[in-house]
N, C-alpha and C. Protein backbone atom coordinates (compact mmCIF):
# COMPACT_ATOMS: atom_id res chain seq x y z
N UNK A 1 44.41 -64.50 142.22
CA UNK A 1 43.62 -65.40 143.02
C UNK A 1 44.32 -65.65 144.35
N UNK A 2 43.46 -65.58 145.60
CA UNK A 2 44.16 -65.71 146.94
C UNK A 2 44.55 -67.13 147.09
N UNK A 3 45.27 -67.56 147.17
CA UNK A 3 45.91 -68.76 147.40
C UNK A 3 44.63 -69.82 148.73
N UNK A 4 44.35 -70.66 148.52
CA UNK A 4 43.92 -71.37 149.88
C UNK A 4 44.53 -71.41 151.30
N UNK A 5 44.34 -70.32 152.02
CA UNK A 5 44.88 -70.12 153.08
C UNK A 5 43.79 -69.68 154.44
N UNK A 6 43.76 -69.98 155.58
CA UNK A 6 42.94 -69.96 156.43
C UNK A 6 43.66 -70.07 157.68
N UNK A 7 42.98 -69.27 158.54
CA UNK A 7 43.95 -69.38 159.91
C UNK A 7 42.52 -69.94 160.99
N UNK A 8 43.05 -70.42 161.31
CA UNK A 8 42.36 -71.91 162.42
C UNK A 8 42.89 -70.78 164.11
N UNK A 9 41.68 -70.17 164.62
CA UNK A 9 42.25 -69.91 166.32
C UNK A 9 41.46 -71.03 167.18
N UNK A 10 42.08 -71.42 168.02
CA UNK A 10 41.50 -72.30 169.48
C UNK A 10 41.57 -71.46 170.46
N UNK A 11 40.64 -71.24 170.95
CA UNK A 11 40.08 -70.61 172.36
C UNK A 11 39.82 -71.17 173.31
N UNK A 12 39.70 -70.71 174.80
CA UNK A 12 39.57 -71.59 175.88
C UNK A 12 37.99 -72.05 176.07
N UNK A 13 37.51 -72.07 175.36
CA UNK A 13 35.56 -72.48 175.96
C UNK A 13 36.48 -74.18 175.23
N UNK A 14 34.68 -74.57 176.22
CA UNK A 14 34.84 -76.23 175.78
C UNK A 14 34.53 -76.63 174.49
N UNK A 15 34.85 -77.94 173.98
CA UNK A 15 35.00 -78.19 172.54
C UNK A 15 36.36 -77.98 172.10
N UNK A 16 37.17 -78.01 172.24
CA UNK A 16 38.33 -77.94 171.56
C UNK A 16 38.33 -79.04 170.39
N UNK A 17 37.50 -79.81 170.48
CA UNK A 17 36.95 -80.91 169.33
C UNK A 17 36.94 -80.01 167.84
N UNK A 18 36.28 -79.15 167.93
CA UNK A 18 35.75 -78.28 166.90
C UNK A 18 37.23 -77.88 166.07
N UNK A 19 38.01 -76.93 166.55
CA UNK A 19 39.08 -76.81 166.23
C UNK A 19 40.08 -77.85 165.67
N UNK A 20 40.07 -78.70 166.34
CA UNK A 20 41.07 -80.08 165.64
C UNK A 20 40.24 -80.80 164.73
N UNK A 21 38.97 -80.68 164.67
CA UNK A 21 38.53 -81.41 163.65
C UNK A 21 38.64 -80.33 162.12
N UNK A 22 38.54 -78.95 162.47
CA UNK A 22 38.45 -78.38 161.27
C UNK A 22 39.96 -78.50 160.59
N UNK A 23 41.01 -78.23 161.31
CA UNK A 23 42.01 -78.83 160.96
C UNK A 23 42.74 -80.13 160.47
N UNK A 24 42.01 -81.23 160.71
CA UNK A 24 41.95 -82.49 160.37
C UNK A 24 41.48 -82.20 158.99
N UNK A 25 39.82 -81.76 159.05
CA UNK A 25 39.27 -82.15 157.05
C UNK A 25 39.91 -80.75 156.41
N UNK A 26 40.26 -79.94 156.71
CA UNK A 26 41.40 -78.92 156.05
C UNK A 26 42.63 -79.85 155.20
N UNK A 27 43.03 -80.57 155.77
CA UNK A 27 44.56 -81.28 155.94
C UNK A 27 44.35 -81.84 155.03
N UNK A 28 42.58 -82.59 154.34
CA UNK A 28 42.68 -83.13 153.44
C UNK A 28 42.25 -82.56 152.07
N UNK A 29 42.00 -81.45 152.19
CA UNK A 29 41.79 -80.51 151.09
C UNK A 29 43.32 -80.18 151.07
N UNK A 30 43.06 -79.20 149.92
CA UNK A 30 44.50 -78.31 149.62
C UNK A 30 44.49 -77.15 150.12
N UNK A 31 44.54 -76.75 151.22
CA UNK A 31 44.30 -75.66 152.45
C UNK A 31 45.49 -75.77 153.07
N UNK A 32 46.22 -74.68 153.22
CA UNK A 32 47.02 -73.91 153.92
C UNK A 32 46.43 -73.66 155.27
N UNK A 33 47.01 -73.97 156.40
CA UNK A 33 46.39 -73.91 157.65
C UNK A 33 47.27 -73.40 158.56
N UNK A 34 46.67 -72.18 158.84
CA UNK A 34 47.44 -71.41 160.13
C UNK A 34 46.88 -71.18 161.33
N UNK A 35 47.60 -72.12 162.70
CA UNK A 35 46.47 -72.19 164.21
C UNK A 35 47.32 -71.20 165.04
N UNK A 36 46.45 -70.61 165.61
CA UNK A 36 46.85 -70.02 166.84
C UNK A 36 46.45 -71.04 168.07
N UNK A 37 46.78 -71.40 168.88
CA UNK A 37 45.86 -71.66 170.48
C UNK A 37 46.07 -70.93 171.56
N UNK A 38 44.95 -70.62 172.19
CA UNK A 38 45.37 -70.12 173.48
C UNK A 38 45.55 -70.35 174.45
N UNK A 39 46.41 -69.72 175.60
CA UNK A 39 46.89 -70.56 177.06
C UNK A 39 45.20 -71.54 177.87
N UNK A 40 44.29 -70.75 177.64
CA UNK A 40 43.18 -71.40 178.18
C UNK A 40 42.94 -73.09 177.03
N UNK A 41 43.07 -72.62 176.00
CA UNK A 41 42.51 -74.05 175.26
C UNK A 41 43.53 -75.34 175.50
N UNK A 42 44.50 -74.89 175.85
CA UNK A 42 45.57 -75.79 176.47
C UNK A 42 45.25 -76.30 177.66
N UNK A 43 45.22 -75.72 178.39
CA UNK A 43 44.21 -76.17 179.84
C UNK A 43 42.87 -77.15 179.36
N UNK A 44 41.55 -76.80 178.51
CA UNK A 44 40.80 -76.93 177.77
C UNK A 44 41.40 -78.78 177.00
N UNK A 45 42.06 -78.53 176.62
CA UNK A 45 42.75 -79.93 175.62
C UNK A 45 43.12 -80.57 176.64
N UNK A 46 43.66 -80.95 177.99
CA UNK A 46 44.30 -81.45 178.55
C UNK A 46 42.70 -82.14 179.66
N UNK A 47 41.81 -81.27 179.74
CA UNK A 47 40.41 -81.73 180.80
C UNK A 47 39.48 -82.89 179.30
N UNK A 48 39.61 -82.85 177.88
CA UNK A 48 38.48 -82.79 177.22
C UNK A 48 39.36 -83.99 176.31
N UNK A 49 40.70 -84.08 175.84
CA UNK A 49 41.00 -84.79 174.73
C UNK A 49 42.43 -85.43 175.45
N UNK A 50 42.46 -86.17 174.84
CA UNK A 50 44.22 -87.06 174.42
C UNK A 50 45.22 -86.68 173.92
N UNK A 51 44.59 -85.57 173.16
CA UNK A 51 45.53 -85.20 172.03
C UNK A 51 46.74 -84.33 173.11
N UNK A 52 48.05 -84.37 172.17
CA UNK A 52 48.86 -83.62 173.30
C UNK A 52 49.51 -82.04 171.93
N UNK A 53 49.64 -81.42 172.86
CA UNK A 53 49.82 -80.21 171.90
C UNK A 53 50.70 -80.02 170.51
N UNK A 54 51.66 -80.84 170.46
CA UNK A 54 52.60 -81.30 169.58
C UNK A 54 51.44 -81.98 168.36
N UNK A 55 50.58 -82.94 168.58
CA UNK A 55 49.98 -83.81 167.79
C UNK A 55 48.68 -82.34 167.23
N UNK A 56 48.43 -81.76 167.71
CA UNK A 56 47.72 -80.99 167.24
C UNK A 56 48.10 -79.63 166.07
N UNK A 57 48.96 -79.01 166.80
CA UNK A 57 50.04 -78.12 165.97
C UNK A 57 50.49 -78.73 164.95
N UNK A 58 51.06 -79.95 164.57
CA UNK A 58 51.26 -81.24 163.59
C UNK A 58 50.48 -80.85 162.37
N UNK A 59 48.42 -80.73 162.57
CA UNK A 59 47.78 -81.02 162.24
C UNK A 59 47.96 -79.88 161.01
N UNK A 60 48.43 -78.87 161.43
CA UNK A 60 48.65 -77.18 160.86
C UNK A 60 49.78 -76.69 160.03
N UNK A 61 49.61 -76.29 158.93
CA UNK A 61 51.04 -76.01 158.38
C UNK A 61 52.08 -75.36 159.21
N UNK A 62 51.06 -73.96 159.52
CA UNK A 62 52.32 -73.16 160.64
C UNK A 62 51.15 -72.66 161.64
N UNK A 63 52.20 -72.73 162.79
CA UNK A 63 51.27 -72.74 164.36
C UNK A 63 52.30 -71.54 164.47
N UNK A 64 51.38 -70.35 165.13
CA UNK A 64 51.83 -69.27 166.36
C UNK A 64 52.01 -69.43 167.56
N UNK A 65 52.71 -68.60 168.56
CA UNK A 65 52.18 -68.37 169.69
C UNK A 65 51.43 -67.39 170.26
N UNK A 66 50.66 -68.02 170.88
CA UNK A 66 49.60 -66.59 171.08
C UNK A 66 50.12 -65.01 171.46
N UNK A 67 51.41 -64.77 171.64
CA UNK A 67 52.34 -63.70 172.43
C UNK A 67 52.94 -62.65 171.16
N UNK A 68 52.71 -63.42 169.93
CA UNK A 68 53.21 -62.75 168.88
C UNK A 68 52.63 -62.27 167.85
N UNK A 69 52.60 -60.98 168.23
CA UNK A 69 51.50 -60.19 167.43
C UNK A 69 52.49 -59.55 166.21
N UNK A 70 53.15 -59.71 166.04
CA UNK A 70 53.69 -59.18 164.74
C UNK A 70 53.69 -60.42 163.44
N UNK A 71 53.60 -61.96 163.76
CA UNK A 71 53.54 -62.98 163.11
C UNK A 71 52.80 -62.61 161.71
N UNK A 72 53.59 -63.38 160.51
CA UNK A 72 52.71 -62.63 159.29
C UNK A 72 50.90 -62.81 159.48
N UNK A 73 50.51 -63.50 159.83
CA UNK A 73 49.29 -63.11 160.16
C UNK A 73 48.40 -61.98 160.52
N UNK A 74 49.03 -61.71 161.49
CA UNK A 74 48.78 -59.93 162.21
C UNK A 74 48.63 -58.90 161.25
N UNK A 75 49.14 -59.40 159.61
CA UNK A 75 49.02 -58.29 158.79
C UNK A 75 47.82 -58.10 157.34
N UNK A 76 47.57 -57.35 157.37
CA UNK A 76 46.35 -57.11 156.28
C UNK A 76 46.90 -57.73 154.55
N UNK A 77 48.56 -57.29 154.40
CA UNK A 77 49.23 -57.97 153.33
C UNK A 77 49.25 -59.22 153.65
N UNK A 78 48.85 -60.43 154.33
CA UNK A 78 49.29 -61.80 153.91
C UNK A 78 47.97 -62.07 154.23
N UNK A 79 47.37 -62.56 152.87
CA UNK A 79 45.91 -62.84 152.05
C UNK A 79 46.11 -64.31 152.77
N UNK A 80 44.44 -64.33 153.52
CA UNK A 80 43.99 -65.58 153.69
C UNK A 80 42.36 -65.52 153.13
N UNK A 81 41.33 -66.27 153.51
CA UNK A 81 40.42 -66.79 152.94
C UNK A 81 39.59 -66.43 154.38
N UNK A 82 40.55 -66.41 155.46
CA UNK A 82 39.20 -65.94 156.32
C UNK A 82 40.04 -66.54 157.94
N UNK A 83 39.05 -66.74 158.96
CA UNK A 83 39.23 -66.85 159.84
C UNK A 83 38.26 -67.52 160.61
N UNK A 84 38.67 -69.04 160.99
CA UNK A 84 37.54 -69.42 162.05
C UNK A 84 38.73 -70.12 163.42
N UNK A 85 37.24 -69.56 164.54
CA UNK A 85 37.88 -69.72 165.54
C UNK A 85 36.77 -70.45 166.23
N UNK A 86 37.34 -71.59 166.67
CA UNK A 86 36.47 -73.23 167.04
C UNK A 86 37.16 -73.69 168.34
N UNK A 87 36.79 -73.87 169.35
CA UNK A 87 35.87 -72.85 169.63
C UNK A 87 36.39 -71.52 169.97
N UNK A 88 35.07 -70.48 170.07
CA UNK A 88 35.11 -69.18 170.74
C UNK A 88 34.65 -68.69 171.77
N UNK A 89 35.76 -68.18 172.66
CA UNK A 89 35.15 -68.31 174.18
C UNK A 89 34.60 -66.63 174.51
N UNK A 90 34.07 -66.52 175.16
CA UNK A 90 33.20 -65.22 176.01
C UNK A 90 34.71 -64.40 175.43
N UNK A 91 35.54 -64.15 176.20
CA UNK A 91 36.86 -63.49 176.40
C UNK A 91 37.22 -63.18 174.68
N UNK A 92 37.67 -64.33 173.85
CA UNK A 92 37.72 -63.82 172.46
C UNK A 92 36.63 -63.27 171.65
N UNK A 93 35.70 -63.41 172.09
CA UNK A 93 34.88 -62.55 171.18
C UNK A 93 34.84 -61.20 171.87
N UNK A 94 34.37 -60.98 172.76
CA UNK A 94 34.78 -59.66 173.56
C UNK A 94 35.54 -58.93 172.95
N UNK A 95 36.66 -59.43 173.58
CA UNK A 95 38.36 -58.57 172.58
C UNK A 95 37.98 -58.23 171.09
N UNK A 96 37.71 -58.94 170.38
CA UNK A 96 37.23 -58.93 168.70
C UNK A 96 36.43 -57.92 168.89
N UNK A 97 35.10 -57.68 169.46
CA UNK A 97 34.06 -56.99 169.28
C UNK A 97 34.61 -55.73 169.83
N UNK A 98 35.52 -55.03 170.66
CA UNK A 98 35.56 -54.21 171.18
C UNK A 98 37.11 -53.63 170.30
N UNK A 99 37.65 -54.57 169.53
CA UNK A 99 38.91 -54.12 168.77
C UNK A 99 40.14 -53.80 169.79
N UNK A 100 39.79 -54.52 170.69
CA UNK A 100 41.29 -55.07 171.68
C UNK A 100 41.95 -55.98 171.42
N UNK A 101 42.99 -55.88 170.55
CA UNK A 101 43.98 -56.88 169.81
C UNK A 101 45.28 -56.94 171.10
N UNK A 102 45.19 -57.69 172.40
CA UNK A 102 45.68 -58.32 173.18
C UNK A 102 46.59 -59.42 172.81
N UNK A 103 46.26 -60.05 171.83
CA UNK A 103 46.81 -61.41 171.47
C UNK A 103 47.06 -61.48 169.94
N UNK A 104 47.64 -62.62 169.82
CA UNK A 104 47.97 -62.67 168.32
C UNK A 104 46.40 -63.34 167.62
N UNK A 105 45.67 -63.89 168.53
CA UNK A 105 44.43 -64.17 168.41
C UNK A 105 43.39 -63.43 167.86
N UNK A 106 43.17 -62.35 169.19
CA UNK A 106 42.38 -61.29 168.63
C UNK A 106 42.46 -60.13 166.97
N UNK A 107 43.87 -60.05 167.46
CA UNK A 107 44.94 -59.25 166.32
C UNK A 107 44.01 -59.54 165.15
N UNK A 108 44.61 -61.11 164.69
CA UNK A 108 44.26 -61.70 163.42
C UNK A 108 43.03 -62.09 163.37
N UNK A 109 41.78 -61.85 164.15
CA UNK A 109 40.25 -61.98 163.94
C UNK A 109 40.27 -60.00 163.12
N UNK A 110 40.87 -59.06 163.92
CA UNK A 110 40.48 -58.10 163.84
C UNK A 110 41.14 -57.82 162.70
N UNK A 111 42.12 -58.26 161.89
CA UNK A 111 42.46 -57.87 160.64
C UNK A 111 41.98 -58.44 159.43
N UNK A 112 41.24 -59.41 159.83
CA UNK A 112 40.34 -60.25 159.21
C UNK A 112 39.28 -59.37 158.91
N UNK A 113 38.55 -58.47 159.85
CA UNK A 113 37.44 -58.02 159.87
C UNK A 113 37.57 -57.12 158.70
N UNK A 114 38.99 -56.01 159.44
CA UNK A 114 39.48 -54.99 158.49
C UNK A 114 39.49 -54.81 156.99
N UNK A 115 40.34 -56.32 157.00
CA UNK A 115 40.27 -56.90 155.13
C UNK A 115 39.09 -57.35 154.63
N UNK A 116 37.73 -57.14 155.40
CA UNK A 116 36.47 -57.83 154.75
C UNK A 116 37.10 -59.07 154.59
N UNK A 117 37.26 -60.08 155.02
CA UNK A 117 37.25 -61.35 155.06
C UNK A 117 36.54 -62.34 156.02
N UNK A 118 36.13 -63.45 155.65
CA UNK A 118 35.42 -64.26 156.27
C UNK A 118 35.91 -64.44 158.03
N UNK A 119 34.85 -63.94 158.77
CA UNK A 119 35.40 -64.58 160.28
C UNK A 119 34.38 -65.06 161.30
N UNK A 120 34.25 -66.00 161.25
CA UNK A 120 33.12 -67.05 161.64
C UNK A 120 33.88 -67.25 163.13
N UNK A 121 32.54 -67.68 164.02
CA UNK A 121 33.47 -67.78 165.70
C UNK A 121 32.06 -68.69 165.66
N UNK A 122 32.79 -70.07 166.45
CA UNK A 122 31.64 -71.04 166.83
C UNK A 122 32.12 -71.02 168.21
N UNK A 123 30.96 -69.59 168.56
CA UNK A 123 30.65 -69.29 170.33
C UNK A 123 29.92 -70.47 171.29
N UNK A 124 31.03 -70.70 172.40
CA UNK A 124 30.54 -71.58 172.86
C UNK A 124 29.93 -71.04 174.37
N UNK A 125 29.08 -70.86 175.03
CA UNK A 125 28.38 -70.20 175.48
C UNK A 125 27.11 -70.01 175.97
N UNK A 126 26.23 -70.85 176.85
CA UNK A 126 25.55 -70.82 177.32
C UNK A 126 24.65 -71.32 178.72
N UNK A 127 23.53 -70.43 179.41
CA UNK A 127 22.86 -69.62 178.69
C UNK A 127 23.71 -68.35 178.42
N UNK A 128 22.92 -67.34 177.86
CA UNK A 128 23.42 -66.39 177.62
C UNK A 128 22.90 -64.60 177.85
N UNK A 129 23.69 -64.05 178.49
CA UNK A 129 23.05 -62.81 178.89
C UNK A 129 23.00 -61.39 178.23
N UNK A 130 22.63 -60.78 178.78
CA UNK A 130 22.26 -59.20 177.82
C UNK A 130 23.72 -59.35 177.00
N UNK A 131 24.72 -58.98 177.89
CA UNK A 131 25.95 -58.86 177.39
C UNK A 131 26.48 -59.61 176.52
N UNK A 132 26.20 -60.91 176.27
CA UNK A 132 27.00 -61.56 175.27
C UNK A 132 26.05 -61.86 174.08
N UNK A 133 24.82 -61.35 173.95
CA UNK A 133 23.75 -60.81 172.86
C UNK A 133 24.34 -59.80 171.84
N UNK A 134 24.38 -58.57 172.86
CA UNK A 134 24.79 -57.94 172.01
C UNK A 134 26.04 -57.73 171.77
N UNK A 135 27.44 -58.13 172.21
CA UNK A 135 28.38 -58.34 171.53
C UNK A 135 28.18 -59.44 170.39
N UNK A 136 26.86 -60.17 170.25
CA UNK A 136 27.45 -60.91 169.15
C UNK A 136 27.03 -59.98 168.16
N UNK A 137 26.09 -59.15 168.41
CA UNK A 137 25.43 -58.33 167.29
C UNK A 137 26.38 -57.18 167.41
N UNK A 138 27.38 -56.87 167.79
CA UNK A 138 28.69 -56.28 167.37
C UNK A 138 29.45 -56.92 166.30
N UNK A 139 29.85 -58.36 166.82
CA UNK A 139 30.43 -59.16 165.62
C UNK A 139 29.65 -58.96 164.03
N UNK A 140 28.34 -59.74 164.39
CA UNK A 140 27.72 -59.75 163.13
C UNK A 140 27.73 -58.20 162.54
N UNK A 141 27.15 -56.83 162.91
CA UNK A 141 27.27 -55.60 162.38
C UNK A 141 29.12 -55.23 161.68
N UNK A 142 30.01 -55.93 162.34
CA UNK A 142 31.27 -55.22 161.86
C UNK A 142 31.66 -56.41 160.74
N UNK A 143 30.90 -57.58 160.52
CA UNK A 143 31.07 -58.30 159.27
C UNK A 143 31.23 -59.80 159.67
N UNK A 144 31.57 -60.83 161.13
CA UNK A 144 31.81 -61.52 161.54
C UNK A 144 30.49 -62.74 161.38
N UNK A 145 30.53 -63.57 161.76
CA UNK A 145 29.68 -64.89 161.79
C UNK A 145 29.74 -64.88 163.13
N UNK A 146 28.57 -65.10 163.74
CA UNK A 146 28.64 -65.99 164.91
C UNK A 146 27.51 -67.04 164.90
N UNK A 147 28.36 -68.19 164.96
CA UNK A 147 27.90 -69.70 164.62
C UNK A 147 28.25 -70.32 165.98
N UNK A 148 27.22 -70.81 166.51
CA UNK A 148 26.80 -71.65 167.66
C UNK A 148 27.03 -72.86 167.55
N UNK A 149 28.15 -73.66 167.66
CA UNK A 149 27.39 -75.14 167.09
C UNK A 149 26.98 -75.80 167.82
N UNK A 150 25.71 -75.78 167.20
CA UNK A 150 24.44 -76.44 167.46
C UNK A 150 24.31 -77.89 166.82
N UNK A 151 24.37 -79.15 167.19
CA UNK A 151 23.86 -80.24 166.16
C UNK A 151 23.04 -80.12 165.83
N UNK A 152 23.42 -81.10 164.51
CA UNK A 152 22.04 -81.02 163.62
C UNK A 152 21.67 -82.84 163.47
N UNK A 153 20.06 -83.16 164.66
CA UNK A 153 19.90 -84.60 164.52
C UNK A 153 19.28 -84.79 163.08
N UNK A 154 18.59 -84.15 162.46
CA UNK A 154 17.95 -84.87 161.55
C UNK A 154 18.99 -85.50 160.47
N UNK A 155 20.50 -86.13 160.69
CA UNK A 155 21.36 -86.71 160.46
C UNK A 155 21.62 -88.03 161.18
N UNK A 156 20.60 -88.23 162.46
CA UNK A 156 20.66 -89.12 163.11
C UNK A 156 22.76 -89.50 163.42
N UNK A 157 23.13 -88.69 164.00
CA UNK A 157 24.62 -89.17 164.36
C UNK A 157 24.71 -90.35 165.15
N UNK A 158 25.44 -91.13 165.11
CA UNK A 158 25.90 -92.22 165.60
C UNK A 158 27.12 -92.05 166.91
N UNK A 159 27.76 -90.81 166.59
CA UNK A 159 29.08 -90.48 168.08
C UNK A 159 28.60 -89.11 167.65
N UNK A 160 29.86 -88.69 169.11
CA UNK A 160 30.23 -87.77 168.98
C UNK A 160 30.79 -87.08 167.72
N UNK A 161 31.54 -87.50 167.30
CA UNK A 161 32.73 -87.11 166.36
C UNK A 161 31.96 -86.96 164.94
N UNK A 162 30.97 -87.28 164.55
CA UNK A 162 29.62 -87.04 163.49
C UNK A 162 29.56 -86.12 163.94
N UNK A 163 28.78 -85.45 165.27
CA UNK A 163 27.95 -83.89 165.51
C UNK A 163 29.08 -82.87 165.02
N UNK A 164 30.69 -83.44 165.36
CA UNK A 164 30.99 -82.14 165.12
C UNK A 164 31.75 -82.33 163.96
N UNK A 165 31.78 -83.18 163.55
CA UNK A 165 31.91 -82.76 161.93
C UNK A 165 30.98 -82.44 161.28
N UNK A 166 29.99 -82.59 161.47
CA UNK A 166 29.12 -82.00 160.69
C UNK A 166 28.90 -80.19 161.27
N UNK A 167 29.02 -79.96 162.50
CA UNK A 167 29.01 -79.04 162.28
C UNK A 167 30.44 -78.03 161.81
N UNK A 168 31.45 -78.44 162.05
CA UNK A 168 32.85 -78.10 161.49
C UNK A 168 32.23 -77.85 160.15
N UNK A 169 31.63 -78.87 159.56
CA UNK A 169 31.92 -78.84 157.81
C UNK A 169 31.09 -77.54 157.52
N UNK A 170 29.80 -77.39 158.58
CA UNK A 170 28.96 -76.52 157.90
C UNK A 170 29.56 -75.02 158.05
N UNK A 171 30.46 -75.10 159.05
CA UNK A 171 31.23 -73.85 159.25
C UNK A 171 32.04 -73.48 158.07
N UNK A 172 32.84 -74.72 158.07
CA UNK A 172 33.73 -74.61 156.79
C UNK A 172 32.75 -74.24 154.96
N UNK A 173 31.93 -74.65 155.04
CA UNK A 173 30.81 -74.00 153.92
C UNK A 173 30.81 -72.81 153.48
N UNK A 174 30.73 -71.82 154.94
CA UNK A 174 30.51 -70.27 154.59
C UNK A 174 32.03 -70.01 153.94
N UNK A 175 33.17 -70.58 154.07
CA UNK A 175 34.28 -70.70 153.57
C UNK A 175 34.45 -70.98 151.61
N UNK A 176 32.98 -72.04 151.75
CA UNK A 176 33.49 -72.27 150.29
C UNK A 176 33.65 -73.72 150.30
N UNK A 177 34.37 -73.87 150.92
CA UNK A 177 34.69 -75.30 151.47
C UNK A 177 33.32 -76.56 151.13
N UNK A 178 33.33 -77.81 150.29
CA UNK A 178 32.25 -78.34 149.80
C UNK A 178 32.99 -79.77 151.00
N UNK A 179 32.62 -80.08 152.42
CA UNK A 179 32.62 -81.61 153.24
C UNK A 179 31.72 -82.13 152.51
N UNK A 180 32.00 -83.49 152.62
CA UNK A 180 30.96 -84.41 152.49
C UNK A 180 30.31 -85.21 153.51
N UNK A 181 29.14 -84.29 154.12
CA UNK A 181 28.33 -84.81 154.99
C UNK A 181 26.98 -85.04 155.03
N UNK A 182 26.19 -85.67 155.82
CA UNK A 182 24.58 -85.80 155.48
C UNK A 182 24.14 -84.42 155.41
N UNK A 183 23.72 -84.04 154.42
CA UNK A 183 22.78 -82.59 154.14
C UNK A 183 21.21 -82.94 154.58
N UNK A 184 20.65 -82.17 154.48
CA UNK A 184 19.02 -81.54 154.89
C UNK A 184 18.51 -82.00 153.17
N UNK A 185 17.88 -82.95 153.11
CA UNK A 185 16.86 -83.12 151.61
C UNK A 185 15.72 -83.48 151.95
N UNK A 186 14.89 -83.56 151.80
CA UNK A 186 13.56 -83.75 151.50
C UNK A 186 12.46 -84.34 150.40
């Protein structure tokens, strides 16, 4: 049985919310959490949140740097559960879709792919043109998720910090992962 393990990437699109929150309700499961961030989401965290990079990395069992592509991650032998990257900017999915492992980022989306394992990207992105259409339908054809997050009102949210947990959690779902948030009943 693969141990509960998941690697968490931050990308430079806006939302860096997404990312620290999936890491937050991770933290309270029994999940192993491995973040990459990248030089843009740092820039990104510093226009959008409070949080300072130390308090975030905190959030993660073990944090990379994006420069190190040999990190056990990078490898097809160290079994995780999958890969989400919250957010995902134009630039990382690109690299992913085209199998340009530039970063320790891309690397570990693309060995993800390799190992058939879960790799969900909540593309942040719009509008959107020919080009970033069909790279997503690159992602999706080579096995990837691409998840938009989109709120969901018929939850009626009250803040911010509702929309994106709820959509974090629903990400975390295709994972397996059971949040406890307002569902869709009828």
């Amino acid at each position: 049985m693969i141990k509960k393990r998941i690697i968490i990437g931050i990308s430079g699109a806006t939302g860096i919310q997404y990312g620290i929150k999936a890491l937050e309700l991770l933290r309270e499961l029994d999940v192993e959490t491995h973040v990459i961030i990248s030089k843009a989401a740092e820039l990104v965290r510093s226009y959008e949140t409070q949080y300072k990079h130390d308090t975030i990395v905190s959030l993660a069992d073990k944090a990379y740097a994006l420069a190190d592509v040999g990190a056990a991650i990078s490898s097809g032998s160290f079994k995780t559960m999958g890969m989400l990257i919250a957010p995902c900017s134009v630039k990382t999915m690109s690299e992913i879709a085209t199998g340009v492992t530039s970063s320790l980022m891309s690397r570990a989306a693309d060995v993800t792919l390799k190992e058939r394992r879960k790799l969900v990207l909540l593309f942040r992105e719009t509008p959107l043109h020919a080009g970033h259409i069909k790279t997503m339908l690159q992602i999706t054809e080579m096995g990837g998720i691409v998840m938009p997050p989109v709120p969901a009102f018929y939850m009626q949210p009250q803040s911010i910090d509702e929309m994106v947990k709820h959509t974090v959690a629903r990400a975390l779902d295709l994972f397996g992962f059971d949040i406890e948030i307002p569902r869709w009943e009828r």
